[in-house]
C-alpha atoms as a PDB file:
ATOM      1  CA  UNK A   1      87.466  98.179  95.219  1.00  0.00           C
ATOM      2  CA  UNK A   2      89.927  99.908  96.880  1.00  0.00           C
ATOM      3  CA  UNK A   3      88.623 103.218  97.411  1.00  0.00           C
ATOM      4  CA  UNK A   4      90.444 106.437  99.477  1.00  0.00           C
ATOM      5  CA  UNK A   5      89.706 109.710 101.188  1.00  0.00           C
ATOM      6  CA  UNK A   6      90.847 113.074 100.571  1.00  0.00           C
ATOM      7  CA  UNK A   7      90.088 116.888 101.768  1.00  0.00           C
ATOM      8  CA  UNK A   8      88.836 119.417  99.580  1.00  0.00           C
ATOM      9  CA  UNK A   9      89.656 122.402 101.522  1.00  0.00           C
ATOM     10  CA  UNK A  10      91.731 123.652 104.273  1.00  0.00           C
ATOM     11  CA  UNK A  11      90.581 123.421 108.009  1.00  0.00           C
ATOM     12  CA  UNK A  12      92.724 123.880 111.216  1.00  0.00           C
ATOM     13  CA  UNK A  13      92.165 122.098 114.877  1.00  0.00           C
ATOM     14  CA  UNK A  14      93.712 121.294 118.141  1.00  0.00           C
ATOM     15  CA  UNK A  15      94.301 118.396 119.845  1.00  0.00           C
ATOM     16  CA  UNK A  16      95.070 117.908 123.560  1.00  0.00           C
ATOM     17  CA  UNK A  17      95.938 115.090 125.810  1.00  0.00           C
ATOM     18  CA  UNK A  18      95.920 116.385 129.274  1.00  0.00           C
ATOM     19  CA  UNK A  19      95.628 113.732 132.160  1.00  0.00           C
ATOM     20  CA  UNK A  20      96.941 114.484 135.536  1.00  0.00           C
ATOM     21  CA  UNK A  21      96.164 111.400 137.999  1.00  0.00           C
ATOM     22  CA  UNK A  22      98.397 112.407 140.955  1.00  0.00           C
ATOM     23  CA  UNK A  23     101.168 111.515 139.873  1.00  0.00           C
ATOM     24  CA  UNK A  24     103.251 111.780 137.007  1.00  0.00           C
ATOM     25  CA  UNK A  25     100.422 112.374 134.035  1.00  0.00           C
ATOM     26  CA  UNK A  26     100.343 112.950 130.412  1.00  0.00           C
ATOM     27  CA  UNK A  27     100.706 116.383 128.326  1.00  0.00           C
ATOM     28  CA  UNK A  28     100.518 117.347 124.860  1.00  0.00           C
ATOM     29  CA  UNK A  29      99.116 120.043 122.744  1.00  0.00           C
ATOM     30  CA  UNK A  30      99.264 120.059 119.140  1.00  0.00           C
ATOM     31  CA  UNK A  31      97.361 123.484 116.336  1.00  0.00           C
ATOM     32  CA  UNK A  32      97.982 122.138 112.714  1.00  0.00           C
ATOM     33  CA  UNK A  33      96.704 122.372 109.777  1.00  0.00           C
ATOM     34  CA  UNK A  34      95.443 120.055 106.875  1.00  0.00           C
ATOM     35  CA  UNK A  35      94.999 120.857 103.248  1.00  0.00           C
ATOM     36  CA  UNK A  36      94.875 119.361  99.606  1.00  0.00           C
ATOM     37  CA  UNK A  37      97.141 118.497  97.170  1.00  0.00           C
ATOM     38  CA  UNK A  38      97.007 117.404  93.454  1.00  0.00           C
ATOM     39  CA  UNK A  39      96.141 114.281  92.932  1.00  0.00           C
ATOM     40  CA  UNK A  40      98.947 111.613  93.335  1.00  0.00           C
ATOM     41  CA  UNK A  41     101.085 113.860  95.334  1.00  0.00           C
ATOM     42  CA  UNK A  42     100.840 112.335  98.210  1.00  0.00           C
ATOM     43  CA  UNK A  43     101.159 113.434 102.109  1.00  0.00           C
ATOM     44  CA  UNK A  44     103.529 116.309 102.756  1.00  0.00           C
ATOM     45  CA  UNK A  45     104.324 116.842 106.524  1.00  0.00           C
ATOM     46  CA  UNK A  46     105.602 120.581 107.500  1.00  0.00           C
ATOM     47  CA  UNK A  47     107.014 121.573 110.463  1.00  0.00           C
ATOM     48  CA  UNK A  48     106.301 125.496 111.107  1.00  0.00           C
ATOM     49  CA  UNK A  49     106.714 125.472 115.262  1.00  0.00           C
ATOM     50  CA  UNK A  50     108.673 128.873 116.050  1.00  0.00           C
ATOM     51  CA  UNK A  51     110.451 129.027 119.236  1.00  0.00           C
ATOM     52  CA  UNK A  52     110.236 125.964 121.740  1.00  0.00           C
ATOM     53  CA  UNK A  53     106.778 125.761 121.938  1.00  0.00           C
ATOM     54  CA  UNK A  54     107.004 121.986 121.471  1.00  0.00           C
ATOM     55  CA  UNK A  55     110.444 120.843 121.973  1.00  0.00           C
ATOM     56  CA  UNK A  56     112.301 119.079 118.747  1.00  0.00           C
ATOM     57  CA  UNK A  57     111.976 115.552 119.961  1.00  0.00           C
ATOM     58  CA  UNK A  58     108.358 115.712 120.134  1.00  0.00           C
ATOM     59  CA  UNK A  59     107.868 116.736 116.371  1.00  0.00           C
ATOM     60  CA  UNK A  60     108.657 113.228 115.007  1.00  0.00           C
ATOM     61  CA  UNK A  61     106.189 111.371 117.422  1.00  0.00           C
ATOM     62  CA  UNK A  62     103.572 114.520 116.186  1.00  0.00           C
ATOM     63  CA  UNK A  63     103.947 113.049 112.589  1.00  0.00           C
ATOM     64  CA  UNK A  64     103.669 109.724 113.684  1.00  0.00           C
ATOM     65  CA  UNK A  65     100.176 110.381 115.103  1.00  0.00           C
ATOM     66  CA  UNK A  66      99.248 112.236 112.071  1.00  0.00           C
ATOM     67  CA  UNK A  67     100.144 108.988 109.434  1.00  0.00           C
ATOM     68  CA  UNK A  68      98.299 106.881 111.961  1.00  0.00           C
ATOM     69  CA  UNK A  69      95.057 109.042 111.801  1.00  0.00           C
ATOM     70  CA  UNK A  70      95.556 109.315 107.601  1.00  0.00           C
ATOM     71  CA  UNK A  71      95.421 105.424 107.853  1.00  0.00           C
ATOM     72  CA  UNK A  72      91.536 105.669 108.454  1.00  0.00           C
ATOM     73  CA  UNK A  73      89.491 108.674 107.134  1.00  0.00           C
ATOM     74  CA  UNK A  74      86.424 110.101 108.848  1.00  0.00           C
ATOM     75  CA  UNK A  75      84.219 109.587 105.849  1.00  0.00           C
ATOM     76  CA  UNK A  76      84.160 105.444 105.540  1.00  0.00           C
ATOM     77  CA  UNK A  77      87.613 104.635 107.115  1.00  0.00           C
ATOM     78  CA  UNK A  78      89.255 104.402 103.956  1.00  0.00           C
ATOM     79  CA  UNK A  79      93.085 105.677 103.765  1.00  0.00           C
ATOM     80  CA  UNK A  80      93.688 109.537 103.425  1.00  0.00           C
ATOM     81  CA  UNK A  81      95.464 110.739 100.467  1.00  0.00           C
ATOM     82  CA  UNK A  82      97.084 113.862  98.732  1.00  0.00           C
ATOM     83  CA  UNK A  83      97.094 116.244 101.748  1.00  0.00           C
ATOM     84  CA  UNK A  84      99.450 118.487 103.726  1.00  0.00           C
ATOM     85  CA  UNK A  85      99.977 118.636 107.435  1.00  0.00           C
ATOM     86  CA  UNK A  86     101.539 121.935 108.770  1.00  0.00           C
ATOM     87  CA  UNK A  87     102.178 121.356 112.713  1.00  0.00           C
ATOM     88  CA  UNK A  88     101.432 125.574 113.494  1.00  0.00           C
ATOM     89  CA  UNK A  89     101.929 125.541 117.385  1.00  0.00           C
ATOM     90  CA  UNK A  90     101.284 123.753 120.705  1.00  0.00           C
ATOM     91  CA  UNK A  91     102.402 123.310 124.265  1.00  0.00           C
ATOM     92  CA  UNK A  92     104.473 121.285 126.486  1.00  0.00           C
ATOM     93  CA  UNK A  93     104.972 120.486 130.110  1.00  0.00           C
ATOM     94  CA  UNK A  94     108.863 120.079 131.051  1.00  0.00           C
ATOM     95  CA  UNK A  95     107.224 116.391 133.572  1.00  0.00           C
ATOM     96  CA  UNK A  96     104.531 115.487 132.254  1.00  0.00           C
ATOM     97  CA  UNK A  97     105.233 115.914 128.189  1.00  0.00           C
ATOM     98  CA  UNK A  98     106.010 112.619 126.431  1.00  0.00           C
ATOM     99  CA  UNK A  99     106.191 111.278 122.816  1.00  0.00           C
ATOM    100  CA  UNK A 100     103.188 109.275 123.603  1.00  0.00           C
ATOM    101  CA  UNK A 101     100.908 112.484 124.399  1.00  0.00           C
ATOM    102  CA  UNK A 102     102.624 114.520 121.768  1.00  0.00           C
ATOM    103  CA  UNK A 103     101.593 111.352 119.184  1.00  0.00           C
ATOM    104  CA  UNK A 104      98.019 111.283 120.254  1.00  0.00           C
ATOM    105  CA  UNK A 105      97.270 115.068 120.362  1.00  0.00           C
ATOM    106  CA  UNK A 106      98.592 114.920 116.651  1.00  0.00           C
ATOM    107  CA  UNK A 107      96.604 112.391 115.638  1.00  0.00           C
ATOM    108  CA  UNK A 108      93.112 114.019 117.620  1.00  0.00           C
ATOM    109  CA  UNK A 109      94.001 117.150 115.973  1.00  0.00           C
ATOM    110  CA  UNK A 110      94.403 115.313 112.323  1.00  0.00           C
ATOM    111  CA  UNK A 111      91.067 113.711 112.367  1.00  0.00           C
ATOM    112  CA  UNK A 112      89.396 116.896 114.065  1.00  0.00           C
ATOM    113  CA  UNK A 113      90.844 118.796 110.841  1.00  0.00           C
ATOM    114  CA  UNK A 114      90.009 116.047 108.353  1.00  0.00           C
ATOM    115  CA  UNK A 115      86.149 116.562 109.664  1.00  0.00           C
ATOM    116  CA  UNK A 116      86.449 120.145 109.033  1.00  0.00           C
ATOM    117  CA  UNK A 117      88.144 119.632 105.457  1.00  0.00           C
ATOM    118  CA  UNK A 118      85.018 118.581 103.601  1.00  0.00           C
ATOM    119  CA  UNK A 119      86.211 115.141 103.398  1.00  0.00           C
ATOM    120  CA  UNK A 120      85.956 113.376  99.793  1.00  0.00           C
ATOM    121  CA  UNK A 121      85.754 109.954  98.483  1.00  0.00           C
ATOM    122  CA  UNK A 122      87.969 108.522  95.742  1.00  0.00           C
ATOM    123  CA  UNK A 123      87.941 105.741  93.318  1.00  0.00           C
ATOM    124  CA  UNK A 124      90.340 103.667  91.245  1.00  0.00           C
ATOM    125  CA  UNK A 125      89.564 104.510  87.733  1.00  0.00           C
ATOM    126  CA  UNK A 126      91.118 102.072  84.800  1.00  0.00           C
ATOM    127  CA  UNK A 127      91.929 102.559  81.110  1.00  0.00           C
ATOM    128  CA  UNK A 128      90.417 100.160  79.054  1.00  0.00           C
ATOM    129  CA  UNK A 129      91.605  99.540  75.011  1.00  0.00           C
ATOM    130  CA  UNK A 130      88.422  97.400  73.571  1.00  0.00           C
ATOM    131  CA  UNK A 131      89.138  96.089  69.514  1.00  0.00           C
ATOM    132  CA  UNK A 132      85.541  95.201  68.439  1.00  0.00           C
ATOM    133  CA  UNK A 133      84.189  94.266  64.827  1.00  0.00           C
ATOM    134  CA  UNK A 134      82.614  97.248  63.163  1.00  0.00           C
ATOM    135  CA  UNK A 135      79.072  95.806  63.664  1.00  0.00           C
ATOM    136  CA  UNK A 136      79.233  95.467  67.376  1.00  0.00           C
ATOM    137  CA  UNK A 137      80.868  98.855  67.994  1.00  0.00           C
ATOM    138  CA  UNK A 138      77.765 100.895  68.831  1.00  0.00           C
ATOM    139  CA  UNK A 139      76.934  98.167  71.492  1.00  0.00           C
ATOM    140  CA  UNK A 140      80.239  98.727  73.154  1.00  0.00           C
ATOM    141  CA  UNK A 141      80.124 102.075  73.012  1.00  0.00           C
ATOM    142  CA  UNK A 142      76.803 102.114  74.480  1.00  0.00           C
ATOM    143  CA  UNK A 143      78.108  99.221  77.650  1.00  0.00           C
ATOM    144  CA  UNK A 144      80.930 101.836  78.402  1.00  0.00           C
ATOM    145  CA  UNK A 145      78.869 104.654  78.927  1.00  0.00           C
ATOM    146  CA  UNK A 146      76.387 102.913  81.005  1.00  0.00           C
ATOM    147  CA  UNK A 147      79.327 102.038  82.777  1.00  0.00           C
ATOM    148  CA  UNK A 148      79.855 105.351  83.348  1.00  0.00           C
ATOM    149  CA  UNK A 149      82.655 105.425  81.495  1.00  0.00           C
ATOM    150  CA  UNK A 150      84.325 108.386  79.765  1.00  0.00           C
ATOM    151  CA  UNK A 151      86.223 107.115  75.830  1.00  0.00           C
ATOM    152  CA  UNK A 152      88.576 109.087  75.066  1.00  0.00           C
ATOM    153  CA  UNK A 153      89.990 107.295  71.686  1.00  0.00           C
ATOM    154  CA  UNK A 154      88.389 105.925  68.647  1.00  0.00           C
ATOM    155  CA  UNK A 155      90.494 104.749  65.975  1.00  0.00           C
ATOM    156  CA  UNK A 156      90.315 102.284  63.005  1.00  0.00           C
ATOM    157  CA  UNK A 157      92.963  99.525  62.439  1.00  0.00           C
ATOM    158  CA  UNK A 158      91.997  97.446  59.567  1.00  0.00           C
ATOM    159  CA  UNK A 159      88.943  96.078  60.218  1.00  0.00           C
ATOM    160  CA  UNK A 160      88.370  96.530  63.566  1.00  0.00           C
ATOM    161  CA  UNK A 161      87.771  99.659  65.429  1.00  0.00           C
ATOM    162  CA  UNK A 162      89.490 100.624  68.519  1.00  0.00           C
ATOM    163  CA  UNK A 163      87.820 101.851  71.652  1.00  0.00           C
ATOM    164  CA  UNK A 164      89.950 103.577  74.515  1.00  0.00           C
ATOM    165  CA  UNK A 165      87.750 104.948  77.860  1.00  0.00           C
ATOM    166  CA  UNK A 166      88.324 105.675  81.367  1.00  0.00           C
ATOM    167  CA  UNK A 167      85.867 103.633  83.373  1.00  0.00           C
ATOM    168  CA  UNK A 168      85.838 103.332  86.811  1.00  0.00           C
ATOM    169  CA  UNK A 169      86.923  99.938  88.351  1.00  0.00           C
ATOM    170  CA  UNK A 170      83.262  99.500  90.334  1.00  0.00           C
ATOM    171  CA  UNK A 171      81.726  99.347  87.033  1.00  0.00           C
ATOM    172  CA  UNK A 172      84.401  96.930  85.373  1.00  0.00           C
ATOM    173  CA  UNK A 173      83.090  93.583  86.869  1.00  0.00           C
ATOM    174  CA  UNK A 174      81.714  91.301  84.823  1.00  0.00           C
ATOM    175  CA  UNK A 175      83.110  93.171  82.033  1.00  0.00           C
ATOM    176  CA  UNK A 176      84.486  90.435  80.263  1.00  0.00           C
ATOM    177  CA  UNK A 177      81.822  88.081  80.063  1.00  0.00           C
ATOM    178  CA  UNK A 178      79.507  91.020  79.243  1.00  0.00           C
ATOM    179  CA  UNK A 179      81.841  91.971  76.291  1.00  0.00           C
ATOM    180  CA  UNK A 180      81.753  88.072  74.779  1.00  0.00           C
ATOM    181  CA  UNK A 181      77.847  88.743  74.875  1.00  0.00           C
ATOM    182  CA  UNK A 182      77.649  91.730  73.292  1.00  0.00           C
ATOM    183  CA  UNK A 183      80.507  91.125  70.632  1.00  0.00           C
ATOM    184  CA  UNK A 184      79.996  87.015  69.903  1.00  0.00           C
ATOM    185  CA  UNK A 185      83.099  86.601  71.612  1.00  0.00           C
ATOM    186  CA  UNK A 186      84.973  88.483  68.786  1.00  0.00           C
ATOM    187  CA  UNK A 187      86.205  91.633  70.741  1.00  0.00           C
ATOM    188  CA  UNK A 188      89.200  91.690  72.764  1.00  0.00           C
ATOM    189  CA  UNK A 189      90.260  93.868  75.191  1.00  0.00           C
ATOM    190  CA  UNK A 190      92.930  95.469  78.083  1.00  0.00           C
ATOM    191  CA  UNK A 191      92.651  97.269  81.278  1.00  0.00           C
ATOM    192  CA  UNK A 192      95.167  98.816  83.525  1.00  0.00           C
ATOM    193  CA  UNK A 193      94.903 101.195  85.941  1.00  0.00           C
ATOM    194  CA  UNK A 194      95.234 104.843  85.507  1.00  0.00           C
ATOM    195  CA  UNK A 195      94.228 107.368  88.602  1.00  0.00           C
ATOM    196  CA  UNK A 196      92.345 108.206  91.562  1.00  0.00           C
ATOM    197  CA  UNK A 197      89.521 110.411  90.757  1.00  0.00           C
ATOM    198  CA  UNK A 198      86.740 111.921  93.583  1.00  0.00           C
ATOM    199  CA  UNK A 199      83.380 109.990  93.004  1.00  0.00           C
ATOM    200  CA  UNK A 200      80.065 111.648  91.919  1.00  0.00           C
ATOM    201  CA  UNK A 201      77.661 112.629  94.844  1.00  0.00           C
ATOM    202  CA  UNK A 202      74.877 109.333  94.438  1.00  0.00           C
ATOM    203  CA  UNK A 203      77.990 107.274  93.807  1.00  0.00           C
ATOM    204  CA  UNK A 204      79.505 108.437  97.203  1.00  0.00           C
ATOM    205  CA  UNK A 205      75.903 108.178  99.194  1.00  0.00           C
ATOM    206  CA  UNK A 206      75.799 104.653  98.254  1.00  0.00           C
ATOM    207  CA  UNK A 207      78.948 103.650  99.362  1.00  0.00           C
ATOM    208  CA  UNK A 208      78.418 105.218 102.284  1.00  0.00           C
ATOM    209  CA  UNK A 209      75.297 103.688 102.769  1.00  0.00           C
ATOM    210  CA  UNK A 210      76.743 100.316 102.460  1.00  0.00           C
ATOM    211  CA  UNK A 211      79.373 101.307 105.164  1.00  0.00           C
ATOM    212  CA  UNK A 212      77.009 102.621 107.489  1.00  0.00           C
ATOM    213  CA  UNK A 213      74.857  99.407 107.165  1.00  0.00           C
ATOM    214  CA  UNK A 214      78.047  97.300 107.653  1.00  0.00           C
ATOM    215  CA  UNK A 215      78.602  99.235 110.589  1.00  0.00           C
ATOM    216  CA  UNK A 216      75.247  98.555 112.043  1.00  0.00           C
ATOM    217  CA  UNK A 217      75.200  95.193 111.536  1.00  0.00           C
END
């Protein structure tokens, strides 16, 4: 299942690269801020530096090191999604600045944010259209809620009766040979997918449980 992260709130950070090892070192110092969008709209990058407090060239390599930290979230490493980036303010040095620093304090400061953001976990959630006899249709109404599925259609069409429900795609495997099962191989069905949607609490524990476990192994 391809899952994703997102933020549910605003948060703010810093990040600095500051080496000096005699001779020529490393400087960078990035204050942003990350927040959420809708869902589906995607990641929105806005430069609000005043000033030269971090000179123009080093702005691009900034938003490079944010898209690189988006790649893996803080919650399971899953990509971030849906959020806004607003570089506020930082520092330079006129030696030791480069776009490497300036890339790594933006992407310290993006996952120091993302922490701060109460991060969120989403899942792929697919439309399915079921036609079922009318004797089996209680049955398949009763596998798509304890699929945790939502229907939001029921219709007639001669005599079969049409079942249309949102049902996330974690639950949807198997679904097929389940649905021959219930139906005596009469139903047919379609699935496509539909949106991104943030994933109950004991949903999103055991995920991250599996993760962690992964992790440790």
């Amino acid at each position: 299942v391809a899952y994703k992260e997102t933020i549910t709130r605003a948060a703010k950070a810093e990040g600095r690269l500051i080496r000096q090892t005699g001779g020529r070192g490393q400087y960078g110092v990035v204050a942003l801020e990350v927040a959420p969008r809708e869902r589906g709209a995607g990641f929105r990058f806005v430069d609000k530096i005043v000033g030269a407090a971090i000179p123009r060239e080093y702005i691009g390599p900034v938003e490079q090191g944010v898209k690189a930290a988006l790649e893996t979230g803080v919650l399971a490493s899953y990509p971030v999604v849906d959020v806004e980036v607003t570089l506020l303010d930082g520092s330079y040095h006129p030696v030791d600045s480069s776009e490497l620093a300036f890339r790594m304090a933006g992407s310290m400061a993006a996952r120091d944010a993302l922490r701060h953001a109460k991060p969120a976990l989403l899942e792929p959630i697919m439309e399915i259209e079921v036609a079922t006899p009318e004797q089996f249709f209680s049955d398949v109404l009763g596998d798509i809620n304890s699929r945790r599925g939502h229907v939001t259609m029921v219709d007639q069409r001669g005599h079969m009766r049409m079942v249309r429900a949102l049902v996330p795609l974690a639950e949807t495997f198997g679904y097929a040979t389940d649905l021959r099962s219930l139906t005596q191989g009469r139903a047919t069905y379609t699935m496509e997918f539909d949106h991104y949607q943030e994933t109950p609490p004991a949903v999103t524990e055991a995920i991250l449980g599996k993760v962690r476990g992964f992790v440790r192994r």
